[in-house]
C-alpha atoms as a PDB file:
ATOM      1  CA  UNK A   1     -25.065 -23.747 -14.235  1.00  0.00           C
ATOM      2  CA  UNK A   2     -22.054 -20.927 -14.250  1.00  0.00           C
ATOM      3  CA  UNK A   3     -24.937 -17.764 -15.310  1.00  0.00           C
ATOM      4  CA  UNK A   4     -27.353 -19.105 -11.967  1.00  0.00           C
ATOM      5  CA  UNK A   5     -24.319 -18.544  -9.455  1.00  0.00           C
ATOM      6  CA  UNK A   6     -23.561 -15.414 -11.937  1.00  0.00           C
ATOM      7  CA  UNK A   7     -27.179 -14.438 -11.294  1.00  0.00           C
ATOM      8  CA  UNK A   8     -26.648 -14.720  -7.234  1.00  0.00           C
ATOM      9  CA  UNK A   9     -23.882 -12.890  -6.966  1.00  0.00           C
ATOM     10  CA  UNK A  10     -23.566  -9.196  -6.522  1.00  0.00           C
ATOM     11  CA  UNK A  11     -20.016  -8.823  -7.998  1.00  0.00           C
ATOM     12  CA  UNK A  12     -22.294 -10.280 -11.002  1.00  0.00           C
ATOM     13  CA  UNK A  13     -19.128 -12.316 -12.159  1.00  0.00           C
ATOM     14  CA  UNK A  14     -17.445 -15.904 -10.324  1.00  0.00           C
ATOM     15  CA  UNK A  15     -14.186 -15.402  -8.351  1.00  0.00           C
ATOM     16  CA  UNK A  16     -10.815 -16.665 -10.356  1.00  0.00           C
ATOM     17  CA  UNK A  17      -7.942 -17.828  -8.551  1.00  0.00           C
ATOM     18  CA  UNK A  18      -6.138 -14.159  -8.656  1.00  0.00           C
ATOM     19  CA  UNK A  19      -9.142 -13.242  -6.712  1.00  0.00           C
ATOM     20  CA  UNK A  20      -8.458 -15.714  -3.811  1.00  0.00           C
ATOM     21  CA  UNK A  21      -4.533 -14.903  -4.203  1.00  0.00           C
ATOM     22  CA  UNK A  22      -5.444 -11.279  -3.316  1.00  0.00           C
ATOM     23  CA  UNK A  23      -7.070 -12.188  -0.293  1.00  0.00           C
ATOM     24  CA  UNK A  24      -3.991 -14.539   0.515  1.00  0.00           C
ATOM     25  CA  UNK A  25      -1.497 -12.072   0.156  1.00  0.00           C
ATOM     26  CA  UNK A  26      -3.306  -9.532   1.895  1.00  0.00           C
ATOM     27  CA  UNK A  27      -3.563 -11.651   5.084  1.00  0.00           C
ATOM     28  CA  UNK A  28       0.132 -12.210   4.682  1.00  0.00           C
ATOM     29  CA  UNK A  29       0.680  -8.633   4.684  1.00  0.00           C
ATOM     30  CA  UNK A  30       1.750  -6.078   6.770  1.00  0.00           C
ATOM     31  CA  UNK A  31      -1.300  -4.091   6.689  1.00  0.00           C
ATOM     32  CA  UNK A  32      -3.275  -7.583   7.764  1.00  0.00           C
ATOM     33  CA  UNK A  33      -0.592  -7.483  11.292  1.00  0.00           C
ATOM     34  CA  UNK A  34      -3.415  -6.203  13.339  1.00  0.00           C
ATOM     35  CA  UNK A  35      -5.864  -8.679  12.151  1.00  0.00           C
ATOM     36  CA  UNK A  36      -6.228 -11.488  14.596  1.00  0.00           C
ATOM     37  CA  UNK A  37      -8.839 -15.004  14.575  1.00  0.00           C
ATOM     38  CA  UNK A  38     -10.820 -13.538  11.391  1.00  0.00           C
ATOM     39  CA  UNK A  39     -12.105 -15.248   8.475  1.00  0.00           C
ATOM     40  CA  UNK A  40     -11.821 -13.230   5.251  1.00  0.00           C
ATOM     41  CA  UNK A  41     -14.475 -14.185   2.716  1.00  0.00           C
ATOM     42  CA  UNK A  42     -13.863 -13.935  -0.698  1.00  0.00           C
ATOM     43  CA  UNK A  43     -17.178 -14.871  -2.405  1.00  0.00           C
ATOM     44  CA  UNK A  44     -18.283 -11.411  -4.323  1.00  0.00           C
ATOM     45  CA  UNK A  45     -20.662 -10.863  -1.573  1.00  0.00           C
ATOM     46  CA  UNK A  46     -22.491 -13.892  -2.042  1.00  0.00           C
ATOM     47  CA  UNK A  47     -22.420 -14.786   1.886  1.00  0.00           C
ATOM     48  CA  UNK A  48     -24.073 -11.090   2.515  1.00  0.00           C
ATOM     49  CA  UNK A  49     -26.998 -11.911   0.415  1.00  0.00           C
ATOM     50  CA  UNK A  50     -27.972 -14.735   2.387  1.00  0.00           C
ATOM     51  CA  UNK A  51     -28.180 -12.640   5.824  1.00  0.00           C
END
């Protein structure tokens, strides 16, 4: 189950929880303070692949 998403995702490797953290703290940074009604996706660029 794990190597199909694997397979479908160009990072070629699933997202851990530091991964999401990263994107957390970013956003509750300072260089996020210009960022306003934006969804930050943190899927290894599986969302891209389906456009």
């Amino acid at each position: 189950r794990d190597a199909g998403r694997i397979a479908r995702t160009p990072l070629g490797r699933l997202g851990t929880v530091t991964d999401i953290a990263r994107g957390i703290c970013f956003l509750a940074s300072d260089e996020a303070g210009f960022m306003t009604a934006q969804s930050l996706v943190v899927d290894g660029g599986v969302t891209f692949t389906n456009i």
